[in-house]
N, C-alpha and C. Protein backbone atom coordinates (compact mmCIF):
# COMPACT_ATOMS: atom_id res chain seq x y z
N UNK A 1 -54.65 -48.55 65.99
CA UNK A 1 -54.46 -49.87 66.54
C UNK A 1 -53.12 -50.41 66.03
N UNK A 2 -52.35 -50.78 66.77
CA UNK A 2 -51.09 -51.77 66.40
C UNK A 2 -51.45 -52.75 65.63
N UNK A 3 -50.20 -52.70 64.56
CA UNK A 3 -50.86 -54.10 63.90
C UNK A 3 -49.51 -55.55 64.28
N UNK A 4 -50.15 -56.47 64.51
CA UNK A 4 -49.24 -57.39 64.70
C UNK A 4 -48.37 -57.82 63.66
N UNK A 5 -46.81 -57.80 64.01
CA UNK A 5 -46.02 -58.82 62.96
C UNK A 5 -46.36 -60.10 62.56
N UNK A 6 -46.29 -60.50 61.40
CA UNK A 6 -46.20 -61.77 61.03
C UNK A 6 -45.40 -62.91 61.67
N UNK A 7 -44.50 -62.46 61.98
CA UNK A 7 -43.64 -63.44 62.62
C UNK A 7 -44.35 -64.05 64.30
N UNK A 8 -44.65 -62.34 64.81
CA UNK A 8 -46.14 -62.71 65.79
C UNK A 8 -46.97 -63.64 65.80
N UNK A 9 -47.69 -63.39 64.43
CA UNK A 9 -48.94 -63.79 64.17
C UNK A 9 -48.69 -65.89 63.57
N UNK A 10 -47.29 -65.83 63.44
CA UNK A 10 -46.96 -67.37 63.08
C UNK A 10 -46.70 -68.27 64.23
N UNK A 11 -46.04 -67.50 65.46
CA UNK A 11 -45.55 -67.89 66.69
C UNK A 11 -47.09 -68.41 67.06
N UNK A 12 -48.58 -67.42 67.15
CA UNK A 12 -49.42 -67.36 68.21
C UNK A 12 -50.00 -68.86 67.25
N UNK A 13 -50.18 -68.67 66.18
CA UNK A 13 -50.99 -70.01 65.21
C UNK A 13 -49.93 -71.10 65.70
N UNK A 14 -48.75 -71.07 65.77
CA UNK A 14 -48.11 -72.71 66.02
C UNK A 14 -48.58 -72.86 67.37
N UNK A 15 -48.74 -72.03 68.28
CA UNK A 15 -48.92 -72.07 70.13
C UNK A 15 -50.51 -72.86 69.78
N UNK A 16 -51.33 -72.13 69.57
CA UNK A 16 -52.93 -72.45 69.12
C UNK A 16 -52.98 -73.94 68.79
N UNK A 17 -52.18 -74.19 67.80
CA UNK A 17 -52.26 -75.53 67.32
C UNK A 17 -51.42 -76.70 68.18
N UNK A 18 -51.06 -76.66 68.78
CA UNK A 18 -49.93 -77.04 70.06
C UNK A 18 -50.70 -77.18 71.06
N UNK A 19 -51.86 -76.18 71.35
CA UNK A 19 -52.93 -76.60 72.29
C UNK A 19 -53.09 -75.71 73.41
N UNK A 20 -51.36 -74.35 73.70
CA UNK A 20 -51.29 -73.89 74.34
C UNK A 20 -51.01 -72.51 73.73
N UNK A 21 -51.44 -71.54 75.01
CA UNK A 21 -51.25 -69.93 75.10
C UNK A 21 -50.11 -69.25 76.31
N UNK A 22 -49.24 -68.60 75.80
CA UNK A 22 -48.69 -68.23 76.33
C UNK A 22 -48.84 -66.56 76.31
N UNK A 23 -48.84 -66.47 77.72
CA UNK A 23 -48.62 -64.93 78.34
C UNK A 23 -50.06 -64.49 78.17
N UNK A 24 -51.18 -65.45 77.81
CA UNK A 24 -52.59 -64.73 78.04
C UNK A 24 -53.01 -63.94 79.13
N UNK A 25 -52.46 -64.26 80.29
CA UNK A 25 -53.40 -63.00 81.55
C UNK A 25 -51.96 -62.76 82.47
N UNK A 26 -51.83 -61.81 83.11
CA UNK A 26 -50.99 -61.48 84.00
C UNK A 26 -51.01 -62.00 85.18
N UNK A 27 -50.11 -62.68 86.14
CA UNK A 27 -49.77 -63.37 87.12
C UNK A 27 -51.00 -62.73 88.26
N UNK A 28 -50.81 -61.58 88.05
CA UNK A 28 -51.54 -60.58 89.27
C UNK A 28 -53.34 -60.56 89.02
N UNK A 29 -54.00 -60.94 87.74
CA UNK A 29 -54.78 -61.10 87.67
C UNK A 29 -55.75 -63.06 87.91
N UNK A 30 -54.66 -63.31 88.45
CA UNK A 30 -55.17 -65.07 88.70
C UNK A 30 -56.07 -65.21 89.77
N UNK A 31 -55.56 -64.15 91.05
CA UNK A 31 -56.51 -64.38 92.30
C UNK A 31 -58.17 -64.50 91.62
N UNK A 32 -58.08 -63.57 90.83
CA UNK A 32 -59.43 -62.57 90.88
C UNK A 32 -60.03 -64.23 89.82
N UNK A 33 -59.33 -64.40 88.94
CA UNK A 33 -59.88 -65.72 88.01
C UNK A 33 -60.34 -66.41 88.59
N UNK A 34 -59.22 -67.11 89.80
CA UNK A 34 -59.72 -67.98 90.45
C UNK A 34 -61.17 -67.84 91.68
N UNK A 35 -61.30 -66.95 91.89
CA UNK A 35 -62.45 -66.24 92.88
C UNK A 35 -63.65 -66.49 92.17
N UNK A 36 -63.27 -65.95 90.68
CA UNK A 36 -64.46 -65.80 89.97
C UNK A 36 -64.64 -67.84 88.98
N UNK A 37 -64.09 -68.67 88.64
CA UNK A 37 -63.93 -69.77 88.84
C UNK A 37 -64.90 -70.60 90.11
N UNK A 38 -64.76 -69.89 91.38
CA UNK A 38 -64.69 -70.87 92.49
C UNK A 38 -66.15 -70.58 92.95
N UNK A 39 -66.61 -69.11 92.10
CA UNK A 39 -68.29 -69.06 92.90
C UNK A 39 -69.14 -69.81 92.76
N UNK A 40 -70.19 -69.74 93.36
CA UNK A 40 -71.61 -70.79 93.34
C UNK A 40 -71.93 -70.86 92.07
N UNK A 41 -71.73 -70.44 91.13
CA UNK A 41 -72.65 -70.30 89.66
C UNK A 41 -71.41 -71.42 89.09
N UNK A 42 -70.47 -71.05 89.18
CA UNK A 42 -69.18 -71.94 88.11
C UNK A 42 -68.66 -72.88 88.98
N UNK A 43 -68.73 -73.20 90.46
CA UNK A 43 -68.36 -74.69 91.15
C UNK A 43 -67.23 -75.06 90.69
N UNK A 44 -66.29 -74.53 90.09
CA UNK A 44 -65.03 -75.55 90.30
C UNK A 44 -64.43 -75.08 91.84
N UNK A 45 -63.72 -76.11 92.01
CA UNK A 45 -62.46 -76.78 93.49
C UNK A 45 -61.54 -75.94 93.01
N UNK A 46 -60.93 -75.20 93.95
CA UNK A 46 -59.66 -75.11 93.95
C UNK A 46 -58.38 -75.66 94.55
N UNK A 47 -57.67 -76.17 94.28
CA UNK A 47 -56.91 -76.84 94.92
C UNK A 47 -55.06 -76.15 94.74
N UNK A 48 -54.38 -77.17 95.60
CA UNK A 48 -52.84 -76.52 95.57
C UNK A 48 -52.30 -76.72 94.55
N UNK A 49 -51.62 -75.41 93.58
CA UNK A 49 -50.96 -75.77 92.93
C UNK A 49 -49.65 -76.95 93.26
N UNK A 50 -49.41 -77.00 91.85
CA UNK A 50 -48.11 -78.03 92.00
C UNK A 50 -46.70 -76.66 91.93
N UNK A 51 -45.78 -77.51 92.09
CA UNK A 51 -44.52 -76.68 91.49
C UNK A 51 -44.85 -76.40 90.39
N UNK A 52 -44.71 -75.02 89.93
CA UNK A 52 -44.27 -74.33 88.60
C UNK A 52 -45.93 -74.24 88.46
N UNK A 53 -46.80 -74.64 88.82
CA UNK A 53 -47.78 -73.83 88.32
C UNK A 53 -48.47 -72.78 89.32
N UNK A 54 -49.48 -72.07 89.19
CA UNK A 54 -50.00 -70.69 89.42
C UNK A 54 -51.10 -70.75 89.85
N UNK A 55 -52.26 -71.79 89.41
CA UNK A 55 -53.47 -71.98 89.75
C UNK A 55 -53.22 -73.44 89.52
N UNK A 56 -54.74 -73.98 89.98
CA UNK A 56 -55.11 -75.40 89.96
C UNK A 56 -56.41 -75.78 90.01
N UNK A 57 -57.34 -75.95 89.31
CA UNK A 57 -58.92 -76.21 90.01
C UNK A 57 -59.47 -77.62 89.36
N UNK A 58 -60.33 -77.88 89.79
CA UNK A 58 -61.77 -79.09 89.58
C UNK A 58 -62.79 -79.08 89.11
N UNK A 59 -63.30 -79.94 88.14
CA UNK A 59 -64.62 -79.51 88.62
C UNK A 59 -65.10 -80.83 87.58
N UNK A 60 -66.04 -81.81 87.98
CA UNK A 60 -66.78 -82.81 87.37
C UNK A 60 -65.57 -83.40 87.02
N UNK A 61 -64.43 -84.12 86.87
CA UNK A 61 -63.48 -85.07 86.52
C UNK A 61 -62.15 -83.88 85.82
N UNK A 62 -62.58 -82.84 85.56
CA UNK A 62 -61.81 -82.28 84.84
C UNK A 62 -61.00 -81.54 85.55
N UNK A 63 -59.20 -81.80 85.28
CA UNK A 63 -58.76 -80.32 86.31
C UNK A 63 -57.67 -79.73 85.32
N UNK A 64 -58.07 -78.25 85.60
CA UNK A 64 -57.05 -77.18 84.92
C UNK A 64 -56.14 -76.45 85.78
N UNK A 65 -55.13 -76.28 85.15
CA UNK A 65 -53.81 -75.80 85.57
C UNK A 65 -53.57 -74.28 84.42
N UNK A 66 -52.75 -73.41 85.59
CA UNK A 66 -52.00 -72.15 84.75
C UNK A 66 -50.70 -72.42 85.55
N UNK A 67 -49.89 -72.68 84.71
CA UNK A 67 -48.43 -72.55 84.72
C UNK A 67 -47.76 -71.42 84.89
N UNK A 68 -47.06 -71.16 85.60
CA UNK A 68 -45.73 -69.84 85.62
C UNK A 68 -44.47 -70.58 85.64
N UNK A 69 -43.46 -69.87 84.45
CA UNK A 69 -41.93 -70.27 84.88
C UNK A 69 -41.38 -68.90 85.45
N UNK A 70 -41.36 -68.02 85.83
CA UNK A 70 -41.36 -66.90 86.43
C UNK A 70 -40.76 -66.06 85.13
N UNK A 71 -41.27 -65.87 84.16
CA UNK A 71 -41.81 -65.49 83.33
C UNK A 71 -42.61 -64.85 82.51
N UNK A 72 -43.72 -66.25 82.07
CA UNK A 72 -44.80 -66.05 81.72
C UNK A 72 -45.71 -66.81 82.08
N UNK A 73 -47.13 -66.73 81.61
CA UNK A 73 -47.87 -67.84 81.93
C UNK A 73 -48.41 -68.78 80.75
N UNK A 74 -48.77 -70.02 81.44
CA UNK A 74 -48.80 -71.08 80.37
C UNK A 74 -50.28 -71.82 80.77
N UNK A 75 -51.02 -71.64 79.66
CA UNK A 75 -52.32 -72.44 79.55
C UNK A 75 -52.93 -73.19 78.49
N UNK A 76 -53.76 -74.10 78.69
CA UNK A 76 -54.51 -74.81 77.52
C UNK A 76 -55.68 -74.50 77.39
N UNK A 77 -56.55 -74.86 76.17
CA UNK A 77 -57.53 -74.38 75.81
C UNK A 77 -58.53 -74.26 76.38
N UNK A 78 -58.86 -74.98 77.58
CA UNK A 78 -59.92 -74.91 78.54
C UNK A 78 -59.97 -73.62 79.30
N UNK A 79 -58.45 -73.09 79.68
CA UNK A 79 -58.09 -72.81 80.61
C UNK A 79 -58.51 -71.19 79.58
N UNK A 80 -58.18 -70.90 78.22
CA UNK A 80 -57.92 -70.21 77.90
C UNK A 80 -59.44 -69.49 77.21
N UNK A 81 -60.50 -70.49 77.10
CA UNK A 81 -62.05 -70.06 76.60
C UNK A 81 -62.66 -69.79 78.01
N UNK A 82 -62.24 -70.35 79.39
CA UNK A 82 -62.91 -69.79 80.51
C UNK A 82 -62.17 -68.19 80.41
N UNK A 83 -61.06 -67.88 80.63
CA UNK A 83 -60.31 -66.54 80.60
C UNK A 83 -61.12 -65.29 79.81
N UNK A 84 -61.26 -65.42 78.56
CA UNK A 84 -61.88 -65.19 77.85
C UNK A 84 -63.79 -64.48 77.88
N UNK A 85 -64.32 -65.92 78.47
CA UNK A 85 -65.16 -65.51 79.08
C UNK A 85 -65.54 -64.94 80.31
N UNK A 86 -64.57 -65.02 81.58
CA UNK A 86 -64.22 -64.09 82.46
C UNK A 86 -63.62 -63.06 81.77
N UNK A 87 -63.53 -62.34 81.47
CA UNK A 87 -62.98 -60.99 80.49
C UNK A 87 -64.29 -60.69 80.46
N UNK A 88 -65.28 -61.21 79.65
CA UNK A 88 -66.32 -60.85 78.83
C UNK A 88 -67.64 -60.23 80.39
N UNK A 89 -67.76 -61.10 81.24
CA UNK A 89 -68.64 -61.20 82.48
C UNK A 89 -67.72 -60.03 83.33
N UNK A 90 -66.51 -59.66 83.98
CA UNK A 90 -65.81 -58.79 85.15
C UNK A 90 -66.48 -57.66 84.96
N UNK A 91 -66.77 -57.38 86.14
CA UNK A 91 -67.19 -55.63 86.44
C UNK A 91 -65.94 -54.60 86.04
């Protein structure tokens, strides 16, 4: 297993504490998030992104965004414990 640099591992703790993750999922894997997001069991809205971001959804008052600067991608913690748990649930 690779082990991460420190300098890594200081970057990802200031991002964490900042509130945001960068480069967590690949651009090409968003359709499938959002699909899996939008089914009958998890009910969020999807809606149009804005400029500069990638996704956009709803759901009960709350809405999350994934950012792209054509780049990377940019998310907050909501955005980043659903991911996570989509990881954990995908066939």
């Amino acid at each position: 297993m690779k082990k991460i640099p420190r300098k890594a591992q200081r970057k990802m703790a200031a991002d964490a504490a900042r509130g945001k993750w960068y480069n967590l999922m690949r651009p090409d894997e968003i359709p499938m998030f959002a699909a899996w997001l939008s089914n009958d069991f998890h009910e969020w809205q999807m809606q149009s992104p804005d400029t500069g971001e990638a996704m956009r959804a709803y759901k009960n008052g709350r809405t999350i965004t994934i950012r792209y600067d054509g780049r990377r991608t940019i998310c907050g913690r909501c955005v980043m414990t659903l991911w996570y748990t989509y990881q954990c649930f995908k066939e």
